[in-house]
Protein backbone atom coordinates (compact mmCIF):
# COMPACT_ATOMS: atom_id res chain seq x y z
CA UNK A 1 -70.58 -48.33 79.75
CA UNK A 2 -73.76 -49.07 81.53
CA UNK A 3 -75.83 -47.58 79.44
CA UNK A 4 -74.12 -49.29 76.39
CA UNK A 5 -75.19 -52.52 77.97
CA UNK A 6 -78.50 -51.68 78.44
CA UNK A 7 -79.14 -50.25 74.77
CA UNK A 8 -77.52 -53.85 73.69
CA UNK A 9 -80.12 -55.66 76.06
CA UNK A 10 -82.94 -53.48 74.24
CA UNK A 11 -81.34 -53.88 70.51
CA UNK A 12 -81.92 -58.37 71.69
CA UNK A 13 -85.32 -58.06 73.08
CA UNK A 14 -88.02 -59.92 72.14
CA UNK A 15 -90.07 -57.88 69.81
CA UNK A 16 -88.33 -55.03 71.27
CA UNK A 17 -90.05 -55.25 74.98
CA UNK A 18 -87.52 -55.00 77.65
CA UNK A 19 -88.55 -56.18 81.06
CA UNK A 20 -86.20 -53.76 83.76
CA UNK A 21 -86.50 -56.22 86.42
CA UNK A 22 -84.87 -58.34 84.07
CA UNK A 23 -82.19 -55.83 83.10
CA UNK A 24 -81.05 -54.59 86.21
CA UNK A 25 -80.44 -58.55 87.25
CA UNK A 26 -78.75 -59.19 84.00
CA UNK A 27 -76.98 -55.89 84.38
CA UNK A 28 -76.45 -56.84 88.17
CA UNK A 29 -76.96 -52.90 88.89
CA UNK A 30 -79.78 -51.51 91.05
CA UNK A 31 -83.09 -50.74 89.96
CA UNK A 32 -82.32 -46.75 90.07
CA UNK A 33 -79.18 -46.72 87.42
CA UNK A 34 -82.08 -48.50 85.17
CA UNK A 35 -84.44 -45.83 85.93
CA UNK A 36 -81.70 -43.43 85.41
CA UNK A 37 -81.39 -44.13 82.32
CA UNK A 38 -84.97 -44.96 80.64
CA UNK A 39 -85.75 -41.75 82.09
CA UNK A 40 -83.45 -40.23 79.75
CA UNK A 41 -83.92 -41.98 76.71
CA UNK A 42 -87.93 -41.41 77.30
CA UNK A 43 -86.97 -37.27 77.92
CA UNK A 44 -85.42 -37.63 74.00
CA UNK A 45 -88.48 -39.93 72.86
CA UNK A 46 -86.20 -42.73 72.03
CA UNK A 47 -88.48 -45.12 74.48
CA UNK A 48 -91.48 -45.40 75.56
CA UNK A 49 -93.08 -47.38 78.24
CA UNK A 50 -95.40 -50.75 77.10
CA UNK A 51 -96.40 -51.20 81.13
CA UNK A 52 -95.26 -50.79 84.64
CA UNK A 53 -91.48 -52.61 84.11
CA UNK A 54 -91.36 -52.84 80.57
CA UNK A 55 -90.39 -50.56 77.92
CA UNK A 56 -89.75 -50.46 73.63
CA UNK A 57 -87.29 -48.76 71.60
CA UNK A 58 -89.09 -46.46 69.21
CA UNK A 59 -86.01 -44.94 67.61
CA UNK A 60 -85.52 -41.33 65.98
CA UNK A 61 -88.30 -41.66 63.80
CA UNK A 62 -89.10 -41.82 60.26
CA UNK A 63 -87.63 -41.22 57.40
CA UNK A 64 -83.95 -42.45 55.78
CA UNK A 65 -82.39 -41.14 59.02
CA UNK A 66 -80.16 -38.36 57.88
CA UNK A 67 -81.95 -35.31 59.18
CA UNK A 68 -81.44 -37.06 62.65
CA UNK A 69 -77.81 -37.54 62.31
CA UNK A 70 -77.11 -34.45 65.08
CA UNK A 71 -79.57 -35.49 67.08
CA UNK A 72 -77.84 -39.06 67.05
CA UNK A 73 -74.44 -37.48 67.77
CA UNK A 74 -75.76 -34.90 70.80
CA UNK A 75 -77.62 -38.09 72.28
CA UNK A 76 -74.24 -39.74 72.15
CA UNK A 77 -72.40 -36.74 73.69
CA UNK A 78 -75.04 -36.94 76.34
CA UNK A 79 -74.57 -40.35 77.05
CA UNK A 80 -70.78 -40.11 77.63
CA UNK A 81 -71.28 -37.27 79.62
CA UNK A 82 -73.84 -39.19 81.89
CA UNK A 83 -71.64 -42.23 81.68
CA UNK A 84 -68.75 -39.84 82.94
CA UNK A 85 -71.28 -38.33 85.64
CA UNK A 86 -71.79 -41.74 87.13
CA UNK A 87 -68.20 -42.54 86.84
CA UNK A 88 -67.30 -39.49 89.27
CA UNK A 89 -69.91 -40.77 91.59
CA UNK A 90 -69.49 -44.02 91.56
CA UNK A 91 -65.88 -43.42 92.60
CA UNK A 92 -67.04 -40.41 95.69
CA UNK A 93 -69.27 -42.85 97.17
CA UNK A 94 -66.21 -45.67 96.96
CA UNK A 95 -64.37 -42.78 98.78
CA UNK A 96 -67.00 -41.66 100.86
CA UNK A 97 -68.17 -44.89 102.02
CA UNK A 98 -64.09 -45.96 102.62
CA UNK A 99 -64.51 -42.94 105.23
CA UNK A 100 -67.47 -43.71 106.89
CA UNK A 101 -65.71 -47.40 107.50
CA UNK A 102 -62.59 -46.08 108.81
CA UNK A 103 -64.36 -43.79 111.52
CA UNK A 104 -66.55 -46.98 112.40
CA UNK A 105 -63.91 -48.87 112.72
CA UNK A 106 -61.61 -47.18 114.75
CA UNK A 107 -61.37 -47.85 118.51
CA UNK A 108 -61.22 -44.42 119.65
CA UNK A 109 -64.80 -43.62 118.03
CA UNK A 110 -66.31 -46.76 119.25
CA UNK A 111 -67.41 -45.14 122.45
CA UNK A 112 -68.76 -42.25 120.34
CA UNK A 113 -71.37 -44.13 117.90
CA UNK A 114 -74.47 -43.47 119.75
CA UNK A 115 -77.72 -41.52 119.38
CA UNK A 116 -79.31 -40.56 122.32
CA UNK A 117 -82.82 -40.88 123.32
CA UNK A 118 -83.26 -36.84 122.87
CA UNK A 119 -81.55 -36.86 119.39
CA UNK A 120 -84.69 -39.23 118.26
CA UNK A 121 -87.59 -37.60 120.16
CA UNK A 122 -86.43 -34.19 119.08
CA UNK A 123 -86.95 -34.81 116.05
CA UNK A 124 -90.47 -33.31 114.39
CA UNK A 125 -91.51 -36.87 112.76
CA UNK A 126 -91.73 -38.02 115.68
CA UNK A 127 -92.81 -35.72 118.07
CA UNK A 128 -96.19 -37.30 118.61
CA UNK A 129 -95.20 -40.64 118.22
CA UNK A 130 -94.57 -43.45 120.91
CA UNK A 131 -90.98 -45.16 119.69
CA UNK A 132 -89.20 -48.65 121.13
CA UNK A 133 -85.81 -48.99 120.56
CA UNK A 134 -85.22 -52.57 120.42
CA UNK A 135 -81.45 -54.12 119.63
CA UNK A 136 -82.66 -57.84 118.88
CA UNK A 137 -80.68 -60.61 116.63
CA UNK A 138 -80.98 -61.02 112.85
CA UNK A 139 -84.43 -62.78 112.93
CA UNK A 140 -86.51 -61.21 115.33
CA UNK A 141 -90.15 -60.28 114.50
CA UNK A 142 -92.29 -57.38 116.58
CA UNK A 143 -95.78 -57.41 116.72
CA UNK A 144 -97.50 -54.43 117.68
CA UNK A 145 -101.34 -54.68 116.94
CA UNK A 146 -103.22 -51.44 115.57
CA UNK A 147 -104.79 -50.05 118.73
CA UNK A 148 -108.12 -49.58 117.74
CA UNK A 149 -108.48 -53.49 117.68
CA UNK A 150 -107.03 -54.56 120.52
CA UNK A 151 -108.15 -54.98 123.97
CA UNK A 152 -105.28 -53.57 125.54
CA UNK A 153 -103.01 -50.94 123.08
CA UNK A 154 -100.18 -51.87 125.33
CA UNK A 155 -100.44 -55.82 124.19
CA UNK A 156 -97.34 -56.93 121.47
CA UNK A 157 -95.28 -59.48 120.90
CA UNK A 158 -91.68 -59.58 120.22
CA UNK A 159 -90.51 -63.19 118.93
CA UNK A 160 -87.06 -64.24 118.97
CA UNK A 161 -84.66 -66.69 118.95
CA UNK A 162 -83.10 -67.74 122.32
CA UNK A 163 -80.47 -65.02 122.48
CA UNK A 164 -79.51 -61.85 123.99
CA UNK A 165 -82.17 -59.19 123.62
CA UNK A 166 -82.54 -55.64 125.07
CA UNK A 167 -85.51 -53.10 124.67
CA UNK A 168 -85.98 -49.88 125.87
CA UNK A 169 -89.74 -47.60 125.60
């Protein structure tokens, strides 16, 4: 279905340039289905890309269009196959994310949802790394300059609006 959409937006383009900024709003769909699917269609050299966000139809090639008749109906196999694919998925992360909700939500987990300080620091990407925790309102900025340039590497700033604010080092 998607990627019906999105051939439709390509068959009105202006001289045949779609923008994919431009699709995925019109599409309302995230920037990755999009890439999802040019990917494909460049794979079987139906598209190619013009510049960074924008790419052409260039068809199956020449000729009256006969000898590319199976290659027409395999590309459409594979597109309801993909279109099936994301179907499936779509609907596991529905489930999936339905789960994750209910467990969040329950009172009996509440007490539950932490990480601890050692979960964090054990892990390797951050093994030589100094990390804040900070639980601030929607809003709040930290600035932590680079500590070659400042006087004291210890100096920040954490702006917020007056209200409740904890940090931990």
């Amino acid at each position: 279905m998607l990627t019906k959409k999105f051939l439709t937006l390509i068959d009105n383009a202006e001289d045949g340039v779609l923008d994919l900024n431009k699709a995925a709003e019109t599409l309302k769909v995230q920037k990755r289905r999009i890439y999802d699917i040019t990917n494909v269609l460049e794979g079987v050299g139906l598209i190619e890309k013009k510049s960074k966000n924008n790419i052409r139809w260039k068809g199956a090639g020449g000729g009256d269009g006969r000898e590319s008749e199976p290659e027409v109906s395999r590309l459409r196999m594979d597109i309801r196959s993909l279109e099936d694919q994301e179907r499936s998925l779509d609907e596991h992360i529905r489930i999936m994310s339905g789960v994750i909700q209910s467990i969040t939500d329950n009172p009996i987990n509440k007490n539950r949802l932490y990480v601890t300080d050692e979960d964090v620091t054990a892990l390797p990407a951050f093994a030589s790394d100094t990390i804040f925790a900070v639980k601030a309102p929607p809003g709040t900025t930290l600035e932590v300059p680079d500590p070659r340039e400042a006087a004291d590497p210890r100096d920040g700033g954490l702006r917020y609006s007056p209200a409740f604010l904890n940090a931990f080092a």
